[in-house]
PDBML (XML) file of the C-alpha atoms, coordinates in Angstrom:
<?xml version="1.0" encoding="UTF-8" ?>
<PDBx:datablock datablockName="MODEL"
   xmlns:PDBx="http://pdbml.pdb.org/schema/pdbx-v50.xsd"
   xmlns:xsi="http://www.w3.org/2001/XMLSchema-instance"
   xsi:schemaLocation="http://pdbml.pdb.org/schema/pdbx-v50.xsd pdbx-v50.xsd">
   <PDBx:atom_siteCategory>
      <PDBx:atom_site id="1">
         <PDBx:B_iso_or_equiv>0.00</PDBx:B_iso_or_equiv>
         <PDBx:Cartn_x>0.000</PDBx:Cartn_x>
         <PDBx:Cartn_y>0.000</PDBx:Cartn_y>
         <PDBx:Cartn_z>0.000</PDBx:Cartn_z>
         <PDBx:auth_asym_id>A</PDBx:auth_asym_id>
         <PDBx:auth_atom_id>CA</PDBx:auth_atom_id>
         <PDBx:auth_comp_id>UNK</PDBx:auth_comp_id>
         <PDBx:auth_seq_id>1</PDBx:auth_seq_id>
         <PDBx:group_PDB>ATOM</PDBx:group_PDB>
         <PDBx:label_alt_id xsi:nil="true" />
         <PDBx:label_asym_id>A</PDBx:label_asym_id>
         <PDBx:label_atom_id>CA</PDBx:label_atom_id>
         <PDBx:label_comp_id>UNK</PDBx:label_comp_id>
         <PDBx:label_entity_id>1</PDBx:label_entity_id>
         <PDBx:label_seq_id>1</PDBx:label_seq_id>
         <PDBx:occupancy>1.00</PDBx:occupancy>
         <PDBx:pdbx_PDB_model_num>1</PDBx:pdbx_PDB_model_num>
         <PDBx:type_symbol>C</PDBx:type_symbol>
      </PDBx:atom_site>
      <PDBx:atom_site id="2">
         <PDBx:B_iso_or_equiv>0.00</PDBx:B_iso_or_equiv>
         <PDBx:Cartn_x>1.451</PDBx:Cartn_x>
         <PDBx:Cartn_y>3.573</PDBx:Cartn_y>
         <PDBx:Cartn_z>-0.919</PDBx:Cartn_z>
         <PDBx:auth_asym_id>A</PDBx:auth_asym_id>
         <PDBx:auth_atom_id>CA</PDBx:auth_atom_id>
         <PDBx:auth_comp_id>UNK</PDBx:auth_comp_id>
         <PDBx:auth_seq_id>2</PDBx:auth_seq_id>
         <PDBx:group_PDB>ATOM</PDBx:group_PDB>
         <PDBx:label_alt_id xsi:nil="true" />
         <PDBx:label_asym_id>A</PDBx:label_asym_id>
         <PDBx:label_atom_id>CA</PDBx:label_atom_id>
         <PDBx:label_comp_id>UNK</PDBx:label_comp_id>
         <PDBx:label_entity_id>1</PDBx:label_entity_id>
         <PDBx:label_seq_id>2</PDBx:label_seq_id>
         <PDBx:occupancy>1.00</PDBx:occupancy>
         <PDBx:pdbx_PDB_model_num>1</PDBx:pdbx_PDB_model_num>
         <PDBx:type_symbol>C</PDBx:type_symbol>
      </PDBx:atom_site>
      <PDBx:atom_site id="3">
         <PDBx:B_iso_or_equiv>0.00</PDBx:B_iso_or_equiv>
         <PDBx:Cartn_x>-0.210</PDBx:Cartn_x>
         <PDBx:Cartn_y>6.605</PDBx:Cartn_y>
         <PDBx:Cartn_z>0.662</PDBx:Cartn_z>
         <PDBx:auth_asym_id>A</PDBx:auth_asym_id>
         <PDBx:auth_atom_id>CA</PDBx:auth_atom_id>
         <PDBx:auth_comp_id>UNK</PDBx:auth_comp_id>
         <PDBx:auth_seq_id>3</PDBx:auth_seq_id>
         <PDBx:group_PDB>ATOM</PDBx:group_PDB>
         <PDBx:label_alt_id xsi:nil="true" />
         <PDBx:label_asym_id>A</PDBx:label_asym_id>
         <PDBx:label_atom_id>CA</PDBx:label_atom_id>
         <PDBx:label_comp_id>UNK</PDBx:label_comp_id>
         <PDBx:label_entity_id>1</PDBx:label_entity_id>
         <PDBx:label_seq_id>3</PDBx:label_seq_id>
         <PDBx:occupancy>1.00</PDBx:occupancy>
         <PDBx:pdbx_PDB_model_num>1</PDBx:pdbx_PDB_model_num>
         <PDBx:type_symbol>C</PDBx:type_symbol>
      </PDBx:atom_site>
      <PDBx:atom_site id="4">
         <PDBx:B_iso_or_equiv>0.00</PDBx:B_iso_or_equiv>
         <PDBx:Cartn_x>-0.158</PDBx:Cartn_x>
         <PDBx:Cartn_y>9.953</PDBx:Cartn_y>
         <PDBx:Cartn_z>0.537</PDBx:Cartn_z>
         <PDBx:auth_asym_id>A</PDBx:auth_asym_id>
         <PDBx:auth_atom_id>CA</PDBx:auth_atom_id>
         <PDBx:auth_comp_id>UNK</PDBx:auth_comp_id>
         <PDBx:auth_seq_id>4</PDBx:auth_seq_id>
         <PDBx:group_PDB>ATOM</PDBx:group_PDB>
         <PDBx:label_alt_id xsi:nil="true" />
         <PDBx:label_asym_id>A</PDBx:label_asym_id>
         <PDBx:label_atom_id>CA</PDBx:label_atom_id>
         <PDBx:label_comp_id>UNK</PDBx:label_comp_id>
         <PDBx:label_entity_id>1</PDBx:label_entity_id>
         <PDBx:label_seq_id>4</PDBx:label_seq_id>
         <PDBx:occupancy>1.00</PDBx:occupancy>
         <PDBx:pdbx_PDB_model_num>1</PDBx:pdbx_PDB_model_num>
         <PDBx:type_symbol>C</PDBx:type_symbol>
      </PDBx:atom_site>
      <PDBx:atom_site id="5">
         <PDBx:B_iso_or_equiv>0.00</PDBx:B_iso_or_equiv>
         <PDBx:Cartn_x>-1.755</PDBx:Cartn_x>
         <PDBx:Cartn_y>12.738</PDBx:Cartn_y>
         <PDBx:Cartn_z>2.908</PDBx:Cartn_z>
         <PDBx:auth_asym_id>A</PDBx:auth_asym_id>
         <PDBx:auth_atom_id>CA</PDBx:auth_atom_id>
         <PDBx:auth_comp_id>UNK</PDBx:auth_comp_id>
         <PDBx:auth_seq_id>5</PDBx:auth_seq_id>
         <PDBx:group_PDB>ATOM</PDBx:group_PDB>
         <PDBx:label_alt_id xsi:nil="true" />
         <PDBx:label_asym_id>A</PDBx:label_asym_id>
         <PDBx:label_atom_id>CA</PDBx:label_atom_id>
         <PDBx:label_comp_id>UNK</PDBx:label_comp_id>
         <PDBx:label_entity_id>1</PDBx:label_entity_id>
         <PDBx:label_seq_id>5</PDBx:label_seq_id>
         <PDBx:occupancy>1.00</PDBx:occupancy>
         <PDBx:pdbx_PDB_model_num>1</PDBx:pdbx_PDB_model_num>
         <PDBx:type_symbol>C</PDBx:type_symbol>
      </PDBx:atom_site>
      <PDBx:atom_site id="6">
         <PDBx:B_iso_or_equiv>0.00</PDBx:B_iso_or_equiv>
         <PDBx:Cartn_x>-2.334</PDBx:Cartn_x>
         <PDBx:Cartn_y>16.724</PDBx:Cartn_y>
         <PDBx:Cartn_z>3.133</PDBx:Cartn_z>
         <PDBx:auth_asym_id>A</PDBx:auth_asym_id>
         <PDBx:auth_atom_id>CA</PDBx:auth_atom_id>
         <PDBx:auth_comp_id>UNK</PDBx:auth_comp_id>
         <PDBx:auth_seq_id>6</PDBx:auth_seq_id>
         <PDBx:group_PDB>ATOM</PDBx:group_PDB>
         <PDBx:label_alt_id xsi:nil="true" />
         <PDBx:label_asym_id>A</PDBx:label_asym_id>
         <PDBx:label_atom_id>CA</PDBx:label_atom_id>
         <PDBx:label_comp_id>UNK</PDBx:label_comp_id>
         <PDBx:label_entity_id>1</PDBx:label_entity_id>
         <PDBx:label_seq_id>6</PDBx:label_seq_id>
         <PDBx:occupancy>1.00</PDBx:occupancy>
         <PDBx:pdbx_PDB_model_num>1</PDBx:pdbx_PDB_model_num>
         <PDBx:type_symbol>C</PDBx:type_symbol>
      </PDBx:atom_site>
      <PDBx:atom_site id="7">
         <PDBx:B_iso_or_equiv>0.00</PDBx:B_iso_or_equiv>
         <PDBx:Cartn_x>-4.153</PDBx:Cartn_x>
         <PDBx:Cartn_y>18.163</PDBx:Cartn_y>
         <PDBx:Cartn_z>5.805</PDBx:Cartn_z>
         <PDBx:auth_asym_id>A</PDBx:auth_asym_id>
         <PDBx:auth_atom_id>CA</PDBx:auth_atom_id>
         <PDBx:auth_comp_id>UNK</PDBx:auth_comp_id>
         <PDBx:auth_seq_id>7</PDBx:auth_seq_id>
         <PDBx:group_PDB>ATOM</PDBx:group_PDB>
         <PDBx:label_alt_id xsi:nil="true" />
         <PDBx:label_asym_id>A</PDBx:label_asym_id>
         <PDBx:label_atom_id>CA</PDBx:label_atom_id>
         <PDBx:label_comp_id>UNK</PDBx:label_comp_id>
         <PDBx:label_entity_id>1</PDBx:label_entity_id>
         <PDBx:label_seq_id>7</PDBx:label_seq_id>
         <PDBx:occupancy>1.00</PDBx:occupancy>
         <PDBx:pdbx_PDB_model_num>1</PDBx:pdbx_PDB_model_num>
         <PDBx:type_symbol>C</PDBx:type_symbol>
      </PDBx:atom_site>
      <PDBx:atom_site id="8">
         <PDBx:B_iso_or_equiv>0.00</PDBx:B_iso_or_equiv>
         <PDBx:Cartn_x>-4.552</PDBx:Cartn_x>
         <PDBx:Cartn_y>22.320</PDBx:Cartn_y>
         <PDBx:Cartn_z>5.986</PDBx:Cartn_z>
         <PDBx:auth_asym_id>A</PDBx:auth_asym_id>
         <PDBx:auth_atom_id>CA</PDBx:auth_atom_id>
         <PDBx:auth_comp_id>UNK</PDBx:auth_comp_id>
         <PDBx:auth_seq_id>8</PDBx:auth_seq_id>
         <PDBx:group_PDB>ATOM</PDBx:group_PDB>
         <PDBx:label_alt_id xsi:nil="true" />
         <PDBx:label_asym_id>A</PDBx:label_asym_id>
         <PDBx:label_atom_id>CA</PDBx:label_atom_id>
         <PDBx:label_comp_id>UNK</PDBx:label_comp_id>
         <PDBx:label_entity_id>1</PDBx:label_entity_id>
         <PDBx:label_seq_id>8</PDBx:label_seq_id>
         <PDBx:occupancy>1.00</PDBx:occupancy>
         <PDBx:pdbx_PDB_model_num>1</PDBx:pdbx_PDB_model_num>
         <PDBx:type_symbol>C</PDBx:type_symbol>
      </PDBx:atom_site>
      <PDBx:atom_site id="9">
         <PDBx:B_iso_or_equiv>0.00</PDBx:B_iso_or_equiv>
         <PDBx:Cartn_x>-6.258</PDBx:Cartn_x>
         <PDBx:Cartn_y>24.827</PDBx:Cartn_y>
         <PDBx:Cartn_z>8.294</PDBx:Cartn_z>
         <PDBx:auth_asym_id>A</PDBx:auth_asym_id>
         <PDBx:auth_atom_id>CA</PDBx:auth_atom_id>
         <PDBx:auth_comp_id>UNK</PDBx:auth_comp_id>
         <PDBx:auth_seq_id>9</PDBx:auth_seq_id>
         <PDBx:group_PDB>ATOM</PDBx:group_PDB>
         <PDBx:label_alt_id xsi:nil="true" />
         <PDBx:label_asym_id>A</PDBx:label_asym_id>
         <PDBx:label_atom_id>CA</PDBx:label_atom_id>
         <PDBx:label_comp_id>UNK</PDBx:label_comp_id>
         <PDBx:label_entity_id>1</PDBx:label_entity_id>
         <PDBx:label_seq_id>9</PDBx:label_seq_id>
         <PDBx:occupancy>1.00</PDBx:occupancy>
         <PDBx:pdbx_PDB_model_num>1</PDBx:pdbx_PDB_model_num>
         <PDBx:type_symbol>C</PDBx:type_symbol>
      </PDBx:atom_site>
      <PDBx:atom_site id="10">
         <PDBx:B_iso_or_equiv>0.00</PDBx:B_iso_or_equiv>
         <PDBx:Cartn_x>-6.105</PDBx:Cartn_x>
         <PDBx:Cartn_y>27.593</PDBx:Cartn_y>
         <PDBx:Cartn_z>10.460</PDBx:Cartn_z>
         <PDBx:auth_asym_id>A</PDBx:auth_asym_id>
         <PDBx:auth_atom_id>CA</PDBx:auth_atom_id>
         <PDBx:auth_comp_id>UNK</PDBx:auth_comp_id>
         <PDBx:auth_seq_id>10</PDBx:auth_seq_id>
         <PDBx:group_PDB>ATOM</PDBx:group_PDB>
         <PDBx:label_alt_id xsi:nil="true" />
         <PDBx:label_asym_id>A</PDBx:label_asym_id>
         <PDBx:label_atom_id>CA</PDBx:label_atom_id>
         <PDBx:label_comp_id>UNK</PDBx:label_comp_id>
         <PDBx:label_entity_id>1</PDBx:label_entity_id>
         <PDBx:label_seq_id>10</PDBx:label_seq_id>
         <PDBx:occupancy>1.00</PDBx:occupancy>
         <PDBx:pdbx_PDB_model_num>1</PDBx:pdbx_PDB_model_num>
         <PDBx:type_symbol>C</PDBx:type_symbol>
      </PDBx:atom_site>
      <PDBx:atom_site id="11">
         <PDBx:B_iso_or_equiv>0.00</PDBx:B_iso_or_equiv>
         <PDBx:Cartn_x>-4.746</PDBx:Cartn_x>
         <PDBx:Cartn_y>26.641</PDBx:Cartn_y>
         <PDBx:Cartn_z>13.992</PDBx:Cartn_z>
         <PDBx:auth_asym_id>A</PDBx:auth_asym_id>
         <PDBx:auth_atom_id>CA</PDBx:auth_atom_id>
         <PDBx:auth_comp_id>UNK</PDBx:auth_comp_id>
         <PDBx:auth_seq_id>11</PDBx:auth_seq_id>
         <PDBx:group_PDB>ATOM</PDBx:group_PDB>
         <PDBx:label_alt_id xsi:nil="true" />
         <PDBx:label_asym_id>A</PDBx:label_asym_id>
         <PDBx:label_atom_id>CA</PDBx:label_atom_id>
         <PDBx:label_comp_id>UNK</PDBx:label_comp_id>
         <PDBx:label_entity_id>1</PDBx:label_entity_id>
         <PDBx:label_seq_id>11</PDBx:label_seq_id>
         <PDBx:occupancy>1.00</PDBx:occupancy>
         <PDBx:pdbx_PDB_model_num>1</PDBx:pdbx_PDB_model_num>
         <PDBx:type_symbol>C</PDBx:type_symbol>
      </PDBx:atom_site>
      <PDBx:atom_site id="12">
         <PDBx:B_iso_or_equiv>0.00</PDBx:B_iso_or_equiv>
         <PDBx:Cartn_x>-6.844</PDBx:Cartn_x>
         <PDBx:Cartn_y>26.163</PDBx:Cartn_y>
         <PDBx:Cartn_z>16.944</PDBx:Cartn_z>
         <PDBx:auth_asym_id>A</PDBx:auth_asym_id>
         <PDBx:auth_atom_id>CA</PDBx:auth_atom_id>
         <PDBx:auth_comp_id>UNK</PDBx:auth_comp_id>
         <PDBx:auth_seq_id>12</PDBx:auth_seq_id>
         <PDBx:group_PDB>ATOM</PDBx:group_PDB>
         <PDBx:label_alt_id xsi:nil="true" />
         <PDBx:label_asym_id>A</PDBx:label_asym_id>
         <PDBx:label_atom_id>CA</PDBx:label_atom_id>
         <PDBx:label_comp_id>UNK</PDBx:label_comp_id>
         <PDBx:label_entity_id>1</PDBx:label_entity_id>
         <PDBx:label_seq_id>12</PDBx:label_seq_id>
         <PDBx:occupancy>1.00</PDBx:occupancy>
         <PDBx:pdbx_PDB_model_num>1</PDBx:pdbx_PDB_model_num>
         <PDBx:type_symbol>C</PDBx:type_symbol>
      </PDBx:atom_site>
      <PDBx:atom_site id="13">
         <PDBx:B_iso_or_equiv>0.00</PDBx:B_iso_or_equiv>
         <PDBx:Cartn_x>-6.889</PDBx:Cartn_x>
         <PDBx:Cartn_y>29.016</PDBx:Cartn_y>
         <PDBx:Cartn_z>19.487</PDBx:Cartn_z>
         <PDBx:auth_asym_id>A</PDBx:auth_asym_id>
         <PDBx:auth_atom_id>CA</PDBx:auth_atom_id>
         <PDBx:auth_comp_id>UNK</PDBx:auth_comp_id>
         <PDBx:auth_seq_id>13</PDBx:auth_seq_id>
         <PDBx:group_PDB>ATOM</PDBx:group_PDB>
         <PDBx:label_alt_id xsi:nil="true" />
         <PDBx:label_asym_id>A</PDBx:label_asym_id>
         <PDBx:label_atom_id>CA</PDBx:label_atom_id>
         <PDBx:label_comp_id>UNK</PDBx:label_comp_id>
         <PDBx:label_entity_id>1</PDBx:label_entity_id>
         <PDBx:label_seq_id>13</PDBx:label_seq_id>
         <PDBx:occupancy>1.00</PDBx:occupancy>
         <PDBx:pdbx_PDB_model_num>1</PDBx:pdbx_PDB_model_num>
         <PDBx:type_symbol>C</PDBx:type_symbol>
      </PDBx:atom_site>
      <PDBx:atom_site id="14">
         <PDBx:B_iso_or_equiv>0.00</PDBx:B_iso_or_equiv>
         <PDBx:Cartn_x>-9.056</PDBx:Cartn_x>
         <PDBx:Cartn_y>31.522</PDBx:Cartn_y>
         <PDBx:Cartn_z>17.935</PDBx:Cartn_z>
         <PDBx:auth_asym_id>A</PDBx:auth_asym_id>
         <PDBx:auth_atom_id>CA</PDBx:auth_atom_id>
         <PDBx:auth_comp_id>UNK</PDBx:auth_comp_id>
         <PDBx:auth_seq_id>14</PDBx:auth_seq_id>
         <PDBx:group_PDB>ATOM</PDBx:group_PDB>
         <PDBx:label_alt_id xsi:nil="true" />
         <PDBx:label_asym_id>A</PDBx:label_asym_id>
         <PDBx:label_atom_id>CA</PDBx:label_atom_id>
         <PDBx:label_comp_id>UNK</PDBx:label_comp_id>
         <PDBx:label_entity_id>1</PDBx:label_entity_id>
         <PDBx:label_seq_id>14</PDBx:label_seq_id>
         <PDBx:occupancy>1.00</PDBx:occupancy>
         <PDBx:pdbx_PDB_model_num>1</PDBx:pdbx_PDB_model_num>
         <PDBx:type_symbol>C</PDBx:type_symbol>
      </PDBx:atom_site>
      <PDBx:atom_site id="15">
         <PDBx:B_iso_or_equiv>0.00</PDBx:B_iso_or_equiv>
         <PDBx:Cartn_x>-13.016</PDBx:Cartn_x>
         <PDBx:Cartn_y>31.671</PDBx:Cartn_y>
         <PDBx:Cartn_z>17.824</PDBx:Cartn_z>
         <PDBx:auth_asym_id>A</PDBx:auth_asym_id>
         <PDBx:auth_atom_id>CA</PDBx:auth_atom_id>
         <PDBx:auth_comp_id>UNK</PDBx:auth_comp_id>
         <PDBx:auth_seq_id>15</PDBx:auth_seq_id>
         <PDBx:group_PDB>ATOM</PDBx:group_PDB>
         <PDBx:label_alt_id xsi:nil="true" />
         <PDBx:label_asym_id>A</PDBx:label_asym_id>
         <PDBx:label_atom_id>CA</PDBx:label_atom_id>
         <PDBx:label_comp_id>UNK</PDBx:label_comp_id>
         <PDBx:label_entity_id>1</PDBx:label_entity_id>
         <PDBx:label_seq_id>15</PDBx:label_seq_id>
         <PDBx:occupancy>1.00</PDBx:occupancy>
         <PDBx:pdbx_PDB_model_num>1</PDBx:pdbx_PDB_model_num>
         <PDBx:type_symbol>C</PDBx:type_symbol>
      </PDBx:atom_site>
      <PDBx:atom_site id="16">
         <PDBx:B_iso_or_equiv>0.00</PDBx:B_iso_or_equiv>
         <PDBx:Cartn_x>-13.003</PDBx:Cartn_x>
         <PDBx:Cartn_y>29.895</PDBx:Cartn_y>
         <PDBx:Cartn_z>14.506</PDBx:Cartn_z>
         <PDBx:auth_asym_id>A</PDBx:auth_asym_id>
         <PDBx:auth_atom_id>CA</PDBx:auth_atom_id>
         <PDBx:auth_comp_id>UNK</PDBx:auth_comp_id>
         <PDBx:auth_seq_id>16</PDBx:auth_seq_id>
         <PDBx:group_PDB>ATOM</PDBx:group_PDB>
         <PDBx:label_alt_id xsi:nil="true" />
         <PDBx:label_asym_id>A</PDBx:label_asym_id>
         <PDBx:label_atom_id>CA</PDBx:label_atom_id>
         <PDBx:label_comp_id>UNK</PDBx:label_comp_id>
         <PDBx:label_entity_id>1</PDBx:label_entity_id>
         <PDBx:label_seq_id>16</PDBx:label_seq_id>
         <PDBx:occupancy>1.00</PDBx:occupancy>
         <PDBx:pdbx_PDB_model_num>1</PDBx:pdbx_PDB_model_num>
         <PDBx:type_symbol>C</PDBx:type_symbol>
      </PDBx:atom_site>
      <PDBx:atom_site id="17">
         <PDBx:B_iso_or_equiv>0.00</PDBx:B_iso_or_equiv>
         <PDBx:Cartn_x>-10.644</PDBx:Cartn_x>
         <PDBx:Cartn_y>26.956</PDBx:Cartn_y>
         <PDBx:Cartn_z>13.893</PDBx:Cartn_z>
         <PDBx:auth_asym_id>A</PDBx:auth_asym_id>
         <PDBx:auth_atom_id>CA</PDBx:auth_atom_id>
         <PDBx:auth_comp_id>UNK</PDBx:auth_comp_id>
         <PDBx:auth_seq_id>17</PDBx:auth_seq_id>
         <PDBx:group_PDB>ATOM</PDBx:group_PDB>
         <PDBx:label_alt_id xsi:nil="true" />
         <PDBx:label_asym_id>A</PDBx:label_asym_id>
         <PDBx:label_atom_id>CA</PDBx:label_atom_id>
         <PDBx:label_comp_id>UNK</PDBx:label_comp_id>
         <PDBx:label_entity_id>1</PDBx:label_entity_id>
         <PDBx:label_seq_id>17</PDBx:label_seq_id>
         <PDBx:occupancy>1.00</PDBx:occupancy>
         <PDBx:pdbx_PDB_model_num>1</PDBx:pdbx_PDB_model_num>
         <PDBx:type_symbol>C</PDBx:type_symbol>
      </PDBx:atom_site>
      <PDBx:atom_site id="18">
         <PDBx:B_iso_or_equiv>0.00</PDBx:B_iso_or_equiv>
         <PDBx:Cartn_x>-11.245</PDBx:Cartn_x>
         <PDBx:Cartn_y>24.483</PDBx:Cartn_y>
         <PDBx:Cartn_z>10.731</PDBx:Cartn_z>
         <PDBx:auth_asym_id>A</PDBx:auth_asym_id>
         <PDBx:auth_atom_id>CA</PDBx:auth_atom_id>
         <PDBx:auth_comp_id>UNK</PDBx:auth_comp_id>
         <PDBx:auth_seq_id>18</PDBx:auth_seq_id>
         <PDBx:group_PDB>ATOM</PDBx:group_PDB>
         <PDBx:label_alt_id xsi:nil="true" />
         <PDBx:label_asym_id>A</PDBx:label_asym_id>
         <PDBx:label_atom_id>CA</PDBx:label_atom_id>
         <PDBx:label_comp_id>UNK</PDBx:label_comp_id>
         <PDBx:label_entity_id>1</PDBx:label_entity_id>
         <PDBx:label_seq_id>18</PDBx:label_seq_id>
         <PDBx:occupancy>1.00</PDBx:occupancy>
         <PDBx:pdbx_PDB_model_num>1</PDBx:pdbx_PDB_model_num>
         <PDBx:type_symbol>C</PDBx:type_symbol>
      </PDBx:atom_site>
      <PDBx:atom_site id="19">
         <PDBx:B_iso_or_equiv>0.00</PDBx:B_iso_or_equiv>
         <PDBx:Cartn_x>-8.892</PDBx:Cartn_x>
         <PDBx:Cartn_y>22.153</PDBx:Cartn_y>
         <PDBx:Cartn_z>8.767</PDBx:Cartn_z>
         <PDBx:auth_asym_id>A</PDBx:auth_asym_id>
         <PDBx:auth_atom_id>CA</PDBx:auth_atom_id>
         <PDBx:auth_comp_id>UNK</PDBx:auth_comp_id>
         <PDBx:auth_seq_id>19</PDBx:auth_seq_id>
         <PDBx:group_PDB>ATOM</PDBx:group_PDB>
         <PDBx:label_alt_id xsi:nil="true" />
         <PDBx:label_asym_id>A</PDBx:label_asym_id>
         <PDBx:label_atom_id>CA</PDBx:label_atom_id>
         <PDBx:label_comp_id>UNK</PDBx:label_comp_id>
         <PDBx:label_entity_id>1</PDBx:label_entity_id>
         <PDBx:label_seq_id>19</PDBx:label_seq_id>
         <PDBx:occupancy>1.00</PDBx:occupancy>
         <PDBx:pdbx_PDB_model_num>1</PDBx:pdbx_PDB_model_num>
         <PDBx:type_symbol>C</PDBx:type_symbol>
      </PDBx:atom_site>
      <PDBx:atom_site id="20">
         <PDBx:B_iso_or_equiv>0.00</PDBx:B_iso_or_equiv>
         <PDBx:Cartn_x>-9.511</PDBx:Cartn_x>
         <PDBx:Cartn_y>20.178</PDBx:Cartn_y>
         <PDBx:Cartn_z>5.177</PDBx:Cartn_z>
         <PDBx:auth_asym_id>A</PDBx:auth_asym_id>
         <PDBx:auth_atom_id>CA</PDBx:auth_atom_id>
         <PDBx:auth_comp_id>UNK</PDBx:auth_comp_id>
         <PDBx:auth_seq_id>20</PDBx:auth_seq_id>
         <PDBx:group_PDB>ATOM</PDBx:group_PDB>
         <PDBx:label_alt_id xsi:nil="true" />
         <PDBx:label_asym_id>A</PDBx:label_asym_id>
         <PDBx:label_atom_id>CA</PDBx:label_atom_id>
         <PDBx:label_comp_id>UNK</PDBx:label_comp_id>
         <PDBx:label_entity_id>1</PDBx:label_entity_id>
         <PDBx:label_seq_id>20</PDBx:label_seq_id>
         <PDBx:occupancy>1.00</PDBx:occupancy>
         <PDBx:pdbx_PDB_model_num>1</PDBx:pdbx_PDB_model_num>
         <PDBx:type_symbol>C</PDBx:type_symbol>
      </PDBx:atom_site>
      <PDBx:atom_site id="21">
         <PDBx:B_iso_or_equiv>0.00</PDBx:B_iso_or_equiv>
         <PDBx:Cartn_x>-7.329</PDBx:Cartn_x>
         <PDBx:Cartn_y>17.219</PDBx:Cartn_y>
         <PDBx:Cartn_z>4.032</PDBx:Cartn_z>
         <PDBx:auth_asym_id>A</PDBx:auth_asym_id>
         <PDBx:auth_atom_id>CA</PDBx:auth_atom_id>
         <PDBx:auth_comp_id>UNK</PDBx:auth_comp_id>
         <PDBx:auth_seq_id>21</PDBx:auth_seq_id>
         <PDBx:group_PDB>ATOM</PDBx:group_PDB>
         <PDBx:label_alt_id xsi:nil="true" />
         <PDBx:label_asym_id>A</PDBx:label_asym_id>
         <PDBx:label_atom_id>CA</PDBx:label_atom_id>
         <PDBx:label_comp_id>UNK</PDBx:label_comp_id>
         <PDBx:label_entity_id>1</PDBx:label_entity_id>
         <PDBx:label_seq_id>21</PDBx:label_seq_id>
         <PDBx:occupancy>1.00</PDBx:occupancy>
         <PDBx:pdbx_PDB_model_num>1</PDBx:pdbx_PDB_model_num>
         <PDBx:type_symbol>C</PDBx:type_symbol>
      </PDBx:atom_site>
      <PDBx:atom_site id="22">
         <PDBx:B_iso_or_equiv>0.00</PDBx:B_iso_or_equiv>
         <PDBx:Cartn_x>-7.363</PDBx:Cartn_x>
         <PDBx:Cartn_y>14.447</PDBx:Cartn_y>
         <PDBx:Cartn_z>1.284</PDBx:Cartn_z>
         <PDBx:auth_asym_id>A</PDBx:auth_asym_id>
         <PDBx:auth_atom_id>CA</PDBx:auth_atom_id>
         <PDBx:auth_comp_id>UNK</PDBx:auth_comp_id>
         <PDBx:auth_seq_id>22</PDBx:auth_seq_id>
         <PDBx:group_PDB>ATOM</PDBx:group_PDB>
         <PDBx:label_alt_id xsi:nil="true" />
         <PDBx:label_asym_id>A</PDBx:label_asym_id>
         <PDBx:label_atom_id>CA</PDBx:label_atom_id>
         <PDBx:label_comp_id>UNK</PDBx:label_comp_id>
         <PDBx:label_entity_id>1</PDBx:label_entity_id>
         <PDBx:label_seq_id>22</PDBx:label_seq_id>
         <PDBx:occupancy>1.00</PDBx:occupancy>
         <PDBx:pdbx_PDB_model_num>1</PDBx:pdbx_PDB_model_num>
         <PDBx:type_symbol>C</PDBx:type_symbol>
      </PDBx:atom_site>
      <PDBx:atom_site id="23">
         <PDBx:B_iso_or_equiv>0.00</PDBx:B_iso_or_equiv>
         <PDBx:Cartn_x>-5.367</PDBx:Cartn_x>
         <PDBx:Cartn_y>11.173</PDBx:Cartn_y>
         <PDBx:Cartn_z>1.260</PDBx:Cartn_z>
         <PDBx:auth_asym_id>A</PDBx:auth_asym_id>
         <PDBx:auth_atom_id>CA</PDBx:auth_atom_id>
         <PDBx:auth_comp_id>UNK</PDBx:auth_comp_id>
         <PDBx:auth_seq_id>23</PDBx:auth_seq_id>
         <PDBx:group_PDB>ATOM</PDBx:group_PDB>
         <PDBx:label_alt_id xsi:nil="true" />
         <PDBx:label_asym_id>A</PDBx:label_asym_id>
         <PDBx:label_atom_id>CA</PDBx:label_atom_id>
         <PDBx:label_comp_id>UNK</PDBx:label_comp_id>
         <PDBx:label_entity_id>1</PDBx:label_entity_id>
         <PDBx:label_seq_id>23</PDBx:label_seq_id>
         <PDBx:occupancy>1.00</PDBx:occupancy>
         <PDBx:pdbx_PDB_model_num>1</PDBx:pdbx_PDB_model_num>
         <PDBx:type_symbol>C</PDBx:type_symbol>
      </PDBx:atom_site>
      <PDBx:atom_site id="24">
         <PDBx:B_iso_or_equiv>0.00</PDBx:B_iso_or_equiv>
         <PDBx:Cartn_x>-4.642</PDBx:Cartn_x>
         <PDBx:Cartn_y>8.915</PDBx:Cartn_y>
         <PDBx:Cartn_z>-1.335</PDBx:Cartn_z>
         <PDBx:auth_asym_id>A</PDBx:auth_asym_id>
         <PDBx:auth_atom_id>CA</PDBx:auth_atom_id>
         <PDBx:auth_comp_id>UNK</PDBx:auth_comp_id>
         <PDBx:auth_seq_id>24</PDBx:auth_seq_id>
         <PDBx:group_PDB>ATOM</PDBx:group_PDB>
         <PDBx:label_alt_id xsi:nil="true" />
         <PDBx:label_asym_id>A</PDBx:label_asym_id>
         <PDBx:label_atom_id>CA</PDBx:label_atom_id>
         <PDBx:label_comp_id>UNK</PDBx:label_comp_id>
         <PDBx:label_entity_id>1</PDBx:label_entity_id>
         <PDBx:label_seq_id>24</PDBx:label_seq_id>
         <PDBx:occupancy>1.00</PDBx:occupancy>
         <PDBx:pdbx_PDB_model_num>1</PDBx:pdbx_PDB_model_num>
         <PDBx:type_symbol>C</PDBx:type_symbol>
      </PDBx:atom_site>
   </PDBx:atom_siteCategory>
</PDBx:datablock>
């Protein structure tokens, strides 16, 4: 199995705090 994964956001912390990510 080969895999590959990317995950992005804004840190935690603040009022608002969300991260997106895809893996293959």
């Amino acid at each position: 199995e080969f895999y590959i994964r990317a995950v992005a956001g804004i840190p935690p912390g603040k009022k608002y705090f969300f991260y997106t990510g895809t893996q293959h």
